[in-house]
Protein backbone atom coordinates (compact mmCIF):
# COMPACT_ATOMS: atom_id res chain seq x y z
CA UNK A 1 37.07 15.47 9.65
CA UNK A 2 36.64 11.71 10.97
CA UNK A 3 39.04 12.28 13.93
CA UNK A 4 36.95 10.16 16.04
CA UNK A 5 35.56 7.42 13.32
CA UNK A 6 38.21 4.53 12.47
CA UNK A 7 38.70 3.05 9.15
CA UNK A 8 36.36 0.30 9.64
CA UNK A 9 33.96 3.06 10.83
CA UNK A 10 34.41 4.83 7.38
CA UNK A 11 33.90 1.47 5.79
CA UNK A 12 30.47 1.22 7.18
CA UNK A 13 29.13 4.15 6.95
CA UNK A 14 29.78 3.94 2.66
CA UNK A 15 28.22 0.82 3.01
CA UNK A 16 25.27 1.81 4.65
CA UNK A 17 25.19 4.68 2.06
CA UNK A 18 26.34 2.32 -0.70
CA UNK A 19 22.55 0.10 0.43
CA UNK A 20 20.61 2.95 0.96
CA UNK A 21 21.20 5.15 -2.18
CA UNK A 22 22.75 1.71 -4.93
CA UNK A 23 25.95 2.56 -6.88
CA UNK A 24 23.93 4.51 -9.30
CA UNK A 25 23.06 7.38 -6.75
CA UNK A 26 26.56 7.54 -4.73
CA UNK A 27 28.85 9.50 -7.21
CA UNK A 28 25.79 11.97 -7.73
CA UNK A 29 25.42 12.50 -3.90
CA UNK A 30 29.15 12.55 -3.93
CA UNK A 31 29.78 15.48 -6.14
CA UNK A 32 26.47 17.23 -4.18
CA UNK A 33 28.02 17.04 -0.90
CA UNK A 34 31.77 18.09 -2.21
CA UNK A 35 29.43 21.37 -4.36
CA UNK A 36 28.17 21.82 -0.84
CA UNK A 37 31.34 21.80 0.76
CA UNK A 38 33.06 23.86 -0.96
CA UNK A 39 29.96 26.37 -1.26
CA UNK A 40 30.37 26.54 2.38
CA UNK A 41 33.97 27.16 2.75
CA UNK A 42 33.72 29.95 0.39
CA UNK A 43 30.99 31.42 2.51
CA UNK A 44 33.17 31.08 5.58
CA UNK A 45 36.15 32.49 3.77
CA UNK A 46 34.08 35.63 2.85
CA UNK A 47 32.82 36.25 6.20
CA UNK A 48 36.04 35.62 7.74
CA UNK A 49 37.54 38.39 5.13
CA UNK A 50 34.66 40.64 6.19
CA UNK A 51 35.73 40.37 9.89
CA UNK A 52 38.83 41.04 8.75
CA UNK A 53 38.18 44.35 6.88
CA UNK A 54 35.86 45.36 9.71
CA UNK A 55 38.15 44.64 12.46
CA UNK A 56 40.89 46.56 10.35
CA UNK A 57 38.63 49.80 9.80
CA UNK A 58 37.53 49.69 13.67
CA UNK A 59 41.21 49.63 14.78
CA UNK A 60 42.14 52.73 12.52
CA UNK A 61 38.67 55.13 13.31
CA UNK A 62 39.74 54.16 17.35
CA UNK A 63 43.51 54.70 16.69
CA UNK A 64 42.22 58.14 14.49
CA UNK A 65 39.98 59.26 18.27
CA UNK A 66 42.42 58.11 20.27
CA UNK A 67 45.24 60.84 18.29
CA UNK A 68 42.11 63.32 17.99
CA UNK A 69 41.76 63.34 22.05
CA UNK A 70 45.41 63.53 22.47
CA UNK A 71 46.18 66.55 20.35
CA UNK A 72 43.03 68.25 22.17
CA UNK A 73 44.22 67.24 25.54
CA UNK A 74 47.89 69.18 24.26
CA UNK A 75 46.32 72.10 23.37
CA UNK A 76 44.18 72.59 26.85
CA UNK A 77 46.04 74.80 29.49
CA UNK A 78 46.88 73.04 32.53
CA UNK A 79 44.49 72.55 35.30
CA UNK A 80 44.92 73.84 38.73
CA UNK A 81 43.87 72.19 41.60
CA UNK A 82 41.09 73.75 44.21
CA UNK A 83 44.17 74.30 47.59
């Protein structure tokens, strides 16, 4: 998450937050952000399963025109060609 921030980096930033918001506020902004967090992941997760069950039902209506053409295409007499 912090792959460019440092420790000390960290370490400012909650003491910015720590001077902004006093140690009263901080564990209630705390459990807000980790409610949001994890409100958001579970969003992602759901659209990521909805891909997934779309992507699935695509593959098997193409797969079910793609064996509907082929058994049509068996069942046509062969084409000449004009001499």
């Amino acid at each position: 998450m912090f792959s460019g921030i440092g420790a000390t980096g960290v370490l400012l930033i909650l003491l910015i937050a720590l001077l902004l918001f006093g140690p009263n506020k901080l564990p209630e902004l705390g459990r807000a952000f980790g409610r949001t967090l994890r409100e958001f992941k579970a969003g992602a997760r759901d659209i990521m399963d909805d891909e997934d069950s779309k992507g699935s039902s695509r593959k098997e209506i193409a797969h079910e025109e793609a064996a509907s053409k082929t058994t049509s295409l068996q069942n046509e007499p062969p084409r000449r060609l004009p001499d």
